[in-house]
N, C-alpha and C. Protein backbone atom coordinates (compact mmCIF):
# COMPACT_ATOMS: atom_id res chain seq x y z
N UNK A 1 8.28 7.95 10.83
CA UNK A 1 7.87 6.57 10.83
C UNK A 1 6.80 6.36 9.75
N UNK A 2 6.93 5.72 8.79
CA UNK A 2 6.02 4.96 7.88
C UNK A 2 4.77 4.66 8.70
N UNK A 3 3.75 4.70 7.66
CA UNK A 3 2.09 4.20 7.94
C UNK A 3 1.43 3.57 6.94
N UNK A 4 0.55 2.55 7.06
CA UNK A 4 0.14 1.66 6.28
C UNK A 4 -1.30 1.62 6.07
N UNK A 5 -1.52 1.97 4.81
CA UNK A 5 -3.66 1.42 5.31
C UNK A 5 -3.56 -0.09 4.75
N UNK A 6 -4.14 -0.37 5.59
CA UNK A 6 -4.97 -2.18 5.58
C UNK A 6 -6.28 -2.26 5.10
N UNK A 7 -6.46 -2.87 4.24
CA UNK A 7 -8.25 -2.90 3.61
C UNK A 7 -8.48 -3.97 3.78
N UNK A 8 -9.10 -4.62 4.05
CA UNK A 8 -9.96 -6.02 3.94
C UNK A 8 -10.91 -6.14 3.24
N UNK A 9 -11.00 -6.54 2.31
CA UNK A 9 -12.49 -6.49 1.66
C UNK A 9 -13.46 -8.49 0.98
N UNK A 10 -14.17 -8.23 0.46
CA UNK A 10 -15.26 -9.37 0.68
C UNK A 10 -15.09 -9.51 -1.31
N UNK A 11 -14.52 -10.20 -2.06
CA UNK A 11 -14.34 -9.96 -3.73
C UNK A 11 -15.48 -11.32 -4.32
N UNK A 12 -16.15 -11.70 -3.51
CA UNK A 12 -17.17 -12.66 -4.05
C UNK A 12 -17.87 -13.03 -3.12
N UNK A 13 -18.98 -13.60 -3.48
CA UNK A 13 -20.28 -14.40 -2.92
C UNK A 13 -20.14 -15.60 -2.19
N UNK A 14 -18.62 -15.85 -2.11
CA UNK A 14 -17.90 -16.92 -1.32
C UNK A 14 -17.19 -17.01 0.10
N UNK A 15 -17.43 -15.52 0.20
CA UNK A 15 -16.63 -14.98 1.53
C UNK A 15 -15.09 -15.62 1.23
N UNK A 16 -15.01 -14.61 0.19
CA UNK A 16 -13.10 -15.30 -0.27
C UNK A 16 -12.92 -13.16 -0.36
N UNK A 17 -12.09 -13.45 1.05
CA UNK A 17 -11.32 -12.21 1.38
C UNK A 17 -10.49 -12.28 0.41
N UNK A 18 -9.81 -10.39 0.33
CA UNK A 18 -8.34 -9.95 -0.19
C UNK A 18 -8.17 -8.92 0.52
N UNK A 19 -7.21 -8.50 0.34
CA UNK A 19 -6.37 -7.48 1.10
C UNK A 19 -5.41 -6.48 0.68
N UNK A 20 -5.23 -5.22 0.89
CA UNK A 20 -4.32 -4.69 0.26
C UNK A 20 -3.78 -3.76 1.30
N UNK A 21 -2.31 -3.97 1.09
CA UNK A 21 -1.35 -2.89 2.13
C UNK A 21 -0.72 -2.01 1.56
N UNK A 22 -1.16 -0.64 1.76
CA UNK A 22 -0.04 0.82 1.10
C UNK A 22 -0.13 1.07 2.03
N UNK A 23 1.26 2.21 1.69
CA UNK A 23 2.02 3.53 2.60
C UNK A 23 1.19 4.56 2.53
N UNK A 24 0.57 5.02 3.62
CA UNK A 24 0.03 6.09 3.25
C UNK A 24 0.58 7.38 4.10
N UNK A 25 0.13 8.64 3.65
CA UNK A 25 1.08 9.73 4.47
C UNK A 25 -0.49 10.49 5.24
N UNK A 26 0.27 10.93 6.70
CA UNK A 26 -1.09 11.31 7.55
C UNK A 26 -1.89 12.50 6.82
N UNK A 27 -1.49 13.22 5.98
CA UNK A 27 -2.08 14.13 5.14
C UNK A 27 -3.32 13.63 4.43
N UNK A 28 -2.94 12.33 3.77
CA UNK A 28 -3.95 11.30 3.30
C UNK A 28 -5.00 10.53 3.80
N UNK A 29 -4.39 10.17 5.46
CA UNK A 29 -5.52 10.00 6.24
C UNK A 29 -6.49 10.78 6.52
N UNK A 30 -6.19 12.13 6.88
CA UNK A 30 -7.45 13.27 6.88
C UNK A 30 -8.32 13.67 6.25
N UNK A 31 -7.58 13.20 4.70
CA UNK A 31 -8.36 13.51 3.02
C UNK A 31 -9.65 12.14 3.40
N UNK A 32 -9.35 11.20 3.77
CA UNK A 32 -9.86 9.67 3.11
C UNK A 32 -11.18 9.58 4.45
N UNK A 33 -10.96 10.54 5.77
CA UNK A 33 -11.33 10.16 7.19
C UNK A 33 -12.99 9.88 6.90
N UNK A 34 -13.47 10.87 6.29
CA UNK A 34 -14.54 11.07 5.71
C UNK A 34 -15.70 10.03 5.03
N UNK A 35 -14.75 9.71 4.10
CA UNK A 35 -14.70 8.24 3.89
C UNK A 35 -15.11 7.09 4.42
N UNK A 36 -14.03 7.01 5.02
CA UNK A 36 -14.29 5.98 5.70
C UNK A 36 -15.53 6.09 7.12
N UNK A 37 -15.58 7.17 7.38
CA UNK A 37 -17.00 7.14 8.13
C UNK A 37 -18.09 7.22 7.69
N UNK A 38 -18.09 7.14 5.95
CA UNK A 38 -19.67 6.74 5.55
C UNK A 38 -19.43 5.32 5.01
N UNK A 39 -18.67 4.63 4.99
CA UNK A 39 -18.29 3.37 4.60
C UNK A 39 -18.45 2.87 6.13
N UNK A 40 -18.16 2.87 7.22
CA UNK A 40 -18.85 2.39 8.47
C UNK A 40 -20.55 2.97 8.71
N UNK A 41 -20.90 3.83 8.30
CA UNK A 41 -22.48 3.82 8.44
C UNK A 41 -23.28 3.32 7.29
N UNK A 42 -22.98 2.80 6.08
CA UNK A 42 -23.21 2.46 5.26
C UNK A 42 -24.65 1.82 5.92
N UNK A 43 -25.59 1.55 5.07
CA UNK A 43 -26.60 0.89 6.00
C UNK A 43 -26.93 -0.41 5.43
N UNK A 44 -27.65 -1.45 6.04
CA UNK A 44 -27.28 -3.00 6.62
C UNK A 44 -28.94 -3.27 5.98
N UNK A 45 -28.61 -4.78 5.76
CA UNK A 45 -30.02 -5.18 5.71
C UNK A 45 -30.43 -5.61 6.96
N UNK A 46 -31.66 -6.74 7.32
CA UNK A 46 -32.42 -6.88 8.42
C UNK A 46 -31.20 -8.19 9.30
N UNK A 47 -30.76 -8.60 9.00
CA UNK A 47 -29.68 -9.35 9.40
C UNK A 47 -28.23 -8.69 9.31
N UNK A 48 -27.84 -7.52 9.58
CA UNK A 48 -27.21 -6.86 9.96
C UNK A 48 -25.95 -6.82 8.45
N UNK A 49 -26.30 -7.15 7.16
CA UNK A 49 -25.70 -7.49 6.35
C UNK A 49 -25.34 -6.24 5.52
N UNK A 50 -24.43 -5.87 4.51
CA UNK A 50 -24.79 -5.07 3.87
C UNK A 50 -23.15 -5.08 2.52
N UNK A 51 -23.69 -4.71 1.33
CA UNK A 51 -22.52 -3.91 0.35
C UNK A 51 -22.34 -2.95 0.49
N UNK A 52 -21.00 -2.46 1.16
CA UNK A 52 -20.79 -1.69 1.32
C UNK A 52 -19.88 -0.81 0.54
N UNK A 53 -19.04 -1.31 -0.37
CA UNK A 53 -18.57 -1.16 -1.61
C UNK A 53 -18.13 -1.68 -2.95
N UNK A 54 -19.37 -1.33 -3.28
CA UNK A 54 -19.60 -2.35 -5.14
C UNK A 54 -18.50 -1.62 -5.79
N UNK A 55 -18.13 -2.64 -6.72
CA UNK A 55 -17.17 -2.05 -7.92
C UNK A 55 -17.18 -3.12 -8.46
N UNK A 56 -16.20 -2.44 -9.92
CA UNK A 56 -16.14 -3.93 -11.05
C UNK A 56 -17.30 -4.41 -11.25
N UNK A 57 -17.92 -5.41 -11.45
CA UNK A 57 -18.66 -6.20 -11.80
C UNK A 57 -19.17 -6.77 -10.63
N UNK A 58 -18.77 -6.43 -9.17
CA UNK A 58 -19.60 -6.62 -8.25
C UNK A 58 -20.61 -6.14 -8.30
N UNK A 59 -21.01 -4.90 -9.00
CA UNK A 59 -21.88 -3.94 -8.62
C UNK A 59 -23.46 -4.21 -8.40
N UNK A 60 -24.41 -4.66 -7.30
CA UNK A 60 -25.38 -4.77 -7.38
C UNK A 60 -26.39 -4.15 -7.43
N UNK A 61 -26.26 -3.09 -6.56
CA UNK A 61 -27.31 -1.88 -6.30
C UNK A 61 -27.01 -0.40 -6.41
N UNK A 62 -25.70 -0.49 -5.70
CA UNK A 62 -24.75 1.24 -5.86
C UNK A 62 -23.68 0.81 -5.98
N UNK A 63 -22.95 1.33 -6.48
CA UNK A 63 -21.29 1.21 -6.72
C UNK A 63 -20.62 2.18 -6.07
N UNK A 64 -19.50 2.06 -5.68
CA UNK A 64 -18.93 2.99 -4.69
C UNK A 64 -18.51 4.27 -4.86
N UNK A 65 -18.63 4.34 -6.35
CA UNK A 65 -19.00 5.84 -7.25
C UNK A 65 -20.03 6.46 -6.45
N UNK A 66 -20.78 5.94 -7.08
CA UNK A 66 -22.45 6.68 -6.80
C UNK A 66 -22.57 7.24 -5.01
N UNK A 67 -22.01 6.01 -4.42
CA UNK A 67 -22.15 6.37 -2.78
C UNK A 67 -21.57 7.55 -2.14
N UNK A 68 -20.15 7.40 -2.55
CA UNK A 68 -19.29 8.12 -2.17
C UNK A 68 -18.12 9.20 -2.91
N UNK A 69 -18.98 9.15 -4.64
CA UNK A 69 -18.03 9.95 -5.21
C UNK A 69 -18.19 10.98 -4.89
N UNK A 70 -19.12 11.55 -4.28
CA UNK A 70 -19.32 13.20 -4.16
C UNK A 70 -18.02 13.93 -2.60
N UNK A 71 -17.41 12.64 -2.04
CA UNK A 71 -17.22 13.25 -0.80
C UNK A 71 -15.25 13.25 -1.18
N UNK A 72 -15.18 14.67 -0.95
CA UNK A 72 -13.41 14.96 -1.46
C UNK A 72 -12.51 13.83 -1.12
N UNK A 73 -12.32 12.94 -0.76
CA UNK A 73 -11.24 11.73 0.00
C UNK A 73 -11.40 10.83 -0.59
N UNK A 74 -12.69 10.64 -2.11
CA UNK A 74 -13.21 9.18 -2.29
C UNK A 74 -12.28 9.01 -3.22
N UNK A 75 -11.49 9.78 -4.27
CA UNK A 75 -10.43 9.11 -5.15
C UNK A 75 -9.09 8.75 -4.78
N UNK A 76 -8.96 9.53 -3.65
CA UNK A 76 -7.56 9.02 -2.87
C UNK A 76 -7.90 8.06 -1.92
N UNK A 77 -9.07 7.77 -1.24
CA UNK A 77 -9.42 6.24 -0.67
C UNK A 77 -9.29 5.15 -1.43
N UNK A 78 -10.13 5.34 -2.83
CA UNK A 78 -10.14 4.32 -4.07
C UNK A 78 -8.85 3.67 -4.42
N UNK A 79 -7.78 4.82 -4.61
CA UNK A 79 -6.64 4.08 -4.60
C UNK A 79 -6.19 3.02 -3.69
N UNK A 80 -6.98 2.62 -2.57
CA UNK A 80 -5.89 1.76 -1.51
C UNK A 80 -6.89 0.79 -1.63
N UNK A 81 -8.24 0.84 -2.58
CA UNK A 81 -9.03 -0.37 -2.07
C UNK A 81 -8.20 -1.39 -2.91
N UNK A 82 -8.44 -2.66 -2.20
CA UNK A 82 -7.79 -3.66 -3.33
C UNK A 82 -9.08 -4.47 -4.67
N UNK A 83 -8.81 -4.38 -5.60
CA UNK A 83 -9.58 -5.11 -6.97
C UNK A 83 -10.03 -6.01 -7.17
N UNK A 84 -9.84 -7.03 -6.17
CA UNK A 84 -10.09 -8.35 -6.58
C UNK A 84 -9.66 -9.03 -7.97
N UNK A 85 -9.85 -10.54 -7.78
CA UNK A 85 -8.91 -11.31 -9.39
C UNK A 85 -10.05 -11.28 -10.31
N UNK A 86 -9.15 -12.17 -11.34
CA UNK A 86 -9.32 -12.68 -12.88
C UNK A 86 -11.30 -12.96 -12.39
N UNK A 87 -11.61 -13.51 -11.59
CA UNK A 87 -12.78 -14.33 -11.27
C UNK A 87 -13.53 -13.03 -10.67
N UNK A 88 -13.48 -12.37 -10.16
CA UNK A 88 -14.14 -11.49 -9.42
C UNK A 88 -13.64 -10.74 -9.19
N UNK A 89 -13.50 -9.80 -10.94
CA UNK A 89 -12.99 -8.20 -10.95
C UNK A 89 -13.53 -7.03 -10.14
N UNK A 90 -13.54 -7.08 -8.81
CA UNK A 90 -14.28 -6.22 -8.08
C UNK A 90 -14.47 -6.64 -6.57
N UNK A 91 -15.27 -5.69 -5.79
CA UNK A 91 -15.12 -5.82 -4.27
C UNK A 91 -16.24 -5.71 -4.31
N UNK A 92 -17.06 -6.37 -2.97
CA UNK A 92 -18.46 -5.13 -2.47
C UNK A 92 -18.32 -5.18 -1.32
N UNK A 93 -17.61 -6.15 -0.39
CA UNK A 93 -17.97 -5.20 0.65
C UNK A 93 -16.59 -4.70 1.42
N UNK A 94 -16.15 -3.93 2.20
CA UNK A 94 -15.20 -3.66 2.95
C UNK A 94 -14.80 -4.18 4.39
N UNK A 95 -14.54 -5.00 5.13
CA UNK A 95 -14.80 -5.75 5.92
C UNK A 95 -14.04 -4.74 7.41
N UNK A 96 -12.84 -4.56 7.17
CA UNK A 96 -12.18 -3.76 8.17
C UNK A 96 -11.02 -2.76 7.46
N UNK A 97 -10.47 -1.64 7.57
CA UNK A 97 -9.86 -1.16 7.58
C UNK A 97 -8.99 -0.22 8.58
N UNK A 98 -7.81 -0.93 8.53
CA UNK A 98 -7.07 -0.66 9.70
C UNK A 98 -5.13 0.58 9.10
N UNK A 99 -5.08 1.61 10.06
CA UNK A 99 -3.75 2.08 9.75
C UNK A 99 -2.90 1.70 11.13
N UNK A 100 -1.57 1.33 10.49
CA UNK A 100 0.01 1.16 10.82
C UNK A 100 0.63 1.71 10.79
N UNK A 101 1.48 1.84 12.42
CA UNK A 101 2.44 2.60 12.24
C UNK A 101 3.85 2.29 11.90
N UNK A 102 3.75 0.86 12.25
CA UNK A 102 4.74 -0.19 12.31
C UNK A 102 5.32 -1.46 11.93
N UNK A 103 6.20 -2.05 11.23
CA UNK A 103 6.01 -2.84 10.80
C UNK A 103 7.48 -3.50 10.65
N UNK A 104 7.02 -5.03 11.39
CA UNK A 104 8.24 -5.38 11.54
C UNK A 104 8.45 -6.97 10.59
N UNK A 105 9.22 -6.48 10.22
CA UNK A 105 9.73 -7.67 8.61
C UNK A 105 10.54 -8.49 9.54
N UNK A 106 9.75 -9.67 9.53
CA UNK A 106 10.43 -11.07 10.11
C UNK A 106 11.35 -12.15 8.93
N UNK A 107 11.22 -11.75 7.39
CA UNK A 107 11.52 -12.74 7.25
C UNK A 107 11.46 -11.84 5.41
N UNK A 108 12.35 -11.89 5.00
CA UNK A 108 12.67 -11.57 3.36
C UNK A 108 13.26 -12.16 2.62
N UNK A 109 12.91 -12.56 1.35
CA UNK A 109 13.95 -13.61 0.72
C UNK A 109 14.26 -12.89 -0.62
């Protein structure tokens, strides 16, 4: 059965979400797990706020290099984050990331 990572992420100062859906294989989940548990402890400002992954020209304070390049899963995570557009070449924060096992196509044209 196919699996999917789901990213949600934050690509401007507008709270204008994007999203990106790949296949990923459970081998890849184990590489990335890591990851993603310093991307949930990431730490917050005093209103519970925080960037949690700069890139592109988001970059304010750390970029998601600096945070997390040292940890083995961060270039095969990188691949699934999504880029944001023409306007806001970049992400900072990560909002949820979710995996699928399932997926049911209602409707193809």
């Amino acid at each position: 059965m196919k699996k999917y990572i789901i990213i949600k992420a934050d690509d401007g100062n507008n709270f204008d979400y994007i999203t990106s859906i790949n296949e990923i294989t459970d081998e890849q989940i184990k590489i990335i797990k890591p990851v993603i548990e310093a991307i949930k402890n990431a730490p917050k400002d005093k209103h519970g706020r925080g960037h949690n992954y700069e890139t592109g020209e988001m970059i304010d304070k750390a970029g998601a290099k600096m945070l997390y390049g040292h940890l083995k899963g961060f270039k095969t995570f990188n691949e699934f984050v999504p880029r944001g557009d023409e306007n806001y070449p970049g992400i900072h924060t990560i909002k949820n990331i979710m995996i699928v096992s399932e997926v049911e196509v209602l409707f193809k044209n």
